[in-house]
C-alpha atoms as a PDB file:
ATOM      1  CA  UNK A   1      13.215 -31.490  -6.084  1.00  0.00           C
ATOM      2  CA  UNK A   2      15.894 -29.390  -4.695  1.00  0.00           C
ATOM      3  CA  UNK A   3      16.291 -25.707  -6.243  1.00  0.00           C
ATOM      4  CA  UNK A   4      14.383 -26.256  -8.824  1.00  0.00           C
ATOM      5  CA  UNK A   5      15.944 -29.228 -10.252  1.00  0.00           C
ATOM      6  CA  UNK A   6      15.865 -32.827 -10.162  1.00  0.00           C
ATOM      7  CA  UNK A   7      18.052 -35.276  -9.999  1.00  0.00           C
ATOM      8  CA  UNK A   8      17.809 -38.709 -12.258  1.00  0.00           C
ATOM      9  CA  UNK A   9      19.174 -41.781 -12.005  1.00  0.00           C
ATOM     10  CA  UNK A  10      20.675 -43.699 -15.437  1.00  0.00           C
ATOM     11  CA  UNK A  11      21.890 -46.857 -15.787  1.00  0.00           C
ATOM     12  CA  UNK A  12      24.958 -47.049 -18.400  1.00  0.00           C
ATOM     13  CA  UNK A  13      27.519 -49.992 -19.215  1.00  0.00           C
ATOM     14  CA  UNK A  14      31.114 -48.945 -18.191  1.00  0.00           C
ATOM     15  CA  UNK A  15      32.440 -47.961 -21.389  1.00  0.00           C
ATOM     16  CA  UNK A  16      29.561 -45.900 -22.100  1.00  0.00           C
ATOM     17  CA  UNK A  17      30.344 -44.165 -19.058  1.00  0.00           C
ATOM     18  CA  UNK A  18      33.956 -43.680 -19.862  1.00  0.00           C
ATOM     19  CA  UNK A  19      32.661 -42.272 -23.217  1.00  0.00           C
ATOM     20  CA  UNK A  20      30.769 -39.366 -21.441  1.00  0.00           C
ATOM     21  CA  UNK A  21      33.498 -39.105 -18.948  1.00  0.00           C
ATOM     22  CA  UNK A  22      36.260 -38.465 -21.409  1.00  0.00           C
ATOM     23  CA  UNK A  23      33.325 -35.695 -23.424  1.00  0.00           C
ATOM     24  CA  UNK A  24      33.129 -33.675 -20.494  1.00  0.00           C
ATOM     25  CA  UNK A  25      37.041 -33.452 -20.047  1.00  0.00           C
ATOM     26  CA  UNK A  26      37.876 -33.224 -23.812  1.00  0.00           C
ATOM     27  CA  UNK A  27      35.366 -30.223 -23.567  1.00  0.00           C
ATOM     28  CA  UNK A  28      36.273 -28.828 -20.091  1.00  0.00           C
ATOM     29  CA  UNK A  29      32.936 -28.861 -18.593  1.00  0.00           C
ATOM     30  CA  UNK A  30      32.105 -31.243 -15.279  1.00  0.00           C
ATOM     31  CA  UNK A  31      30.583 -34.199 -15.503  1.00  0.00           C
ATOM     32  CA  UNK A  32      26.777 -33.224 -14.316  1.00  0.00           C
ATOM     33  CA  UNK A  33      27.012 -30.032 -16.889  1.00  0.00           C
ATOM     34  CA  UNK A  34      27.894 -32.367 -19.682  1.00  0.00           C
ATOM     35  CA  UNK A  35      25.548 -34.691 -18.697  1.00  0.00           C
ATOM     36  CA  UNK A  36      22.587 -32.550 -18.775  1.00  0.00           C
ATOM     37  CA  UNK A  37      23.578 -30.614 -21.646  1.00  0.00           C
ATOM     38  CA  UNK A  38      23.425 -34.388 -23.492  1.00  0.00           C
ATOM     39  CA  UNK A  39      19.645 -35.068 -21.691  1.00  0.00           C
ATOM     40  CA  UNK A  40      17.765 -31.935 -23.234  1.00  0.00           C
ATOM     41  CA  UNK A  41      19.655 -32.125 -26.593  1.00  0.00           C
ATOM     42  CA  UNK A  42      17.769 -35.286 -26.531  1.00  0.00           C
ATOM     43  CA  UNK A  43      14.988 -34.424 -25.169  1.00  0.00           C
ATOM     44  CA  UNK A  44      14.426 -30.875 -26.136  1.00  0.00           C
ATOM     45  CA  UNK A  45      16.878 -30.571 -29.248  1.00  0.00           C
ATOM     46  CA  UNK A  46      20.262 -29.088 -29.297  1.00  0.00           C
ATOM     47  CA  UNK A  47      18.929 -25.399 -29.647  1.00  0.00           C
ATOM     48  CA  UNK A  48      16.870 -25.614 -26.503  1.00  0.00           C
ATOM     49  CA  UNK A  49      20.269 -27.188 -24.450  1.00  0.00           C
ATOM     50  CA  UNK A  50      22.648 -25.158 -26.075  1.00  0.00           C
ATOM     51  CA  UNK A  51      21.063 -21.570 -23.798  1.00  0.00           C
ATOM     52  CA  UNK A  52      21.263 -24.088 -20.804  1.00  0.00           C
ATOM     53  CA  UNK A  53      24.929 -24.086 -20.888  1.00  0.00           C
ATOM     54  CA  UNK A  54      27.052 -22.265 -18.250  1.00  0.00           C
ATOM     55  CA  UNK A  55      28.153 -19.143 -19.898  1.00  0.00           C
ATOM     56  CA  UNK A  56      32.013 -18.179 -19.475  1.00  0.00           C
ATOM     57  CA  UNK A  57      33.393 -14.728 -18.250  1.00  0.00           C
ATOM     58  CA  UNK A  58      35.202 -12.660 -21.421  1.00  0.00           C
ATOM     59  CA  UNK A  59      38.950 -13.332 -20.912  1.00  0.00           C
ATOM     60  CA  UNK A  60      40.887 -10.050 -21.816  1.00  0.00           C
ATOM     61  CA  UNK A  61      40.328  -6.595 -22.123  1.00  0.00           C
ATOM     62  CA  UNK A  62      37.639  -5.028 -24.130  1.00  0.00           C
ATOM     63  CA  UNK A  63      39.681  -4.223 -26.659  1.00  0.00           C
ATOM     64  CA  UNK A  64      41.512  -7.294 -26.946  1.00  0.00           C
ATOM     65  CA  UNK A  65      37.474  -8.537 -27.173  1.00  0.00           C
ATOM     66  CA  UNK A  66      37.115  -6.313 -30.562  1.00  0.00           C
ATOM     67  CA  UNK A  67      40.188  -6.692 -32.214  1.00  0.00           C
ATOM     68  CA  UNK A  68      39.644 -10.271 -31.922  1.00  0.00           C
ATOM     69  CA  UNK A  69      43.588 -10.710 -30.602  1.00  0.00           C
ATOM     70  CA  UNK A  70      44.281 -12.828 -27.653  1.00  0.00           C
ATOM     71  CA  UNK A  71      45.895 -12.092 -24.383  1.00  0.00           C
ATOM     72  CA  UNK A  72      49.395 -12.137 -23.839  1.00  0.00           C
ATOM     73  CA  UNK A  73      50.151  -9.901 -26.878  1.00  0.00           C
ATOM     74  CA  UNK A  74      49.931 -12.717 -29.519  1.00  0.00           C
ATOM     75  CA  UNK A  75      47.917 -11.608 -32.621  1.00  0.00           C
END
C-alpha cells in the first residue's frame, strides 16, 4: 500500500486494452483515472465512482460561470 492506495494487477486481451485506452482519450482523462473510475463503478456502482473522479478547475470568470457563456466572447 502506498498513500493509501493499492495497486492491482489485470490481465486483459489486447483489444480490450485498446478499448479502455481509446475511453480514457475520447474522455480526456489518463489511463489509471479511467481505469479506476471503471473498477468501483463495478464494484461500488457508478454513484459511489462518479465523487472519486478528479474534479476540474472552473474555466472563466465568475460571471462567464453564471451567465452560462463561454470564454472568448462566444455566447
Amino acid at each position: 500500500m502506498k498513500n493509501g492506495f493499492v495497486e492491482l494487477p489485470v490481465t486483459l486481451t489486447d483489444e480490450e486494452a485498446e478499448e479502455i485506452d481509446a475511453q480514457a482519450r475520447t474522455q480526456g482523462v489518463s489511463l489509471p483515472d479511467h481505469l479506476s473510475y471503471c473498477t468501483r463503478a463495478g464494484a461500488f456502482g457508478h454513484l459511489h465512482a462518479r465523487k472519486m473522479l478528479p474534479v476540474l478547475g472552473q474555466v472563466g470568470t465568475s460571471d462567464e460561470a453564471d451567465s452560462g457563456r463561454q470564454m472568448g466572447g462566444v455566447p
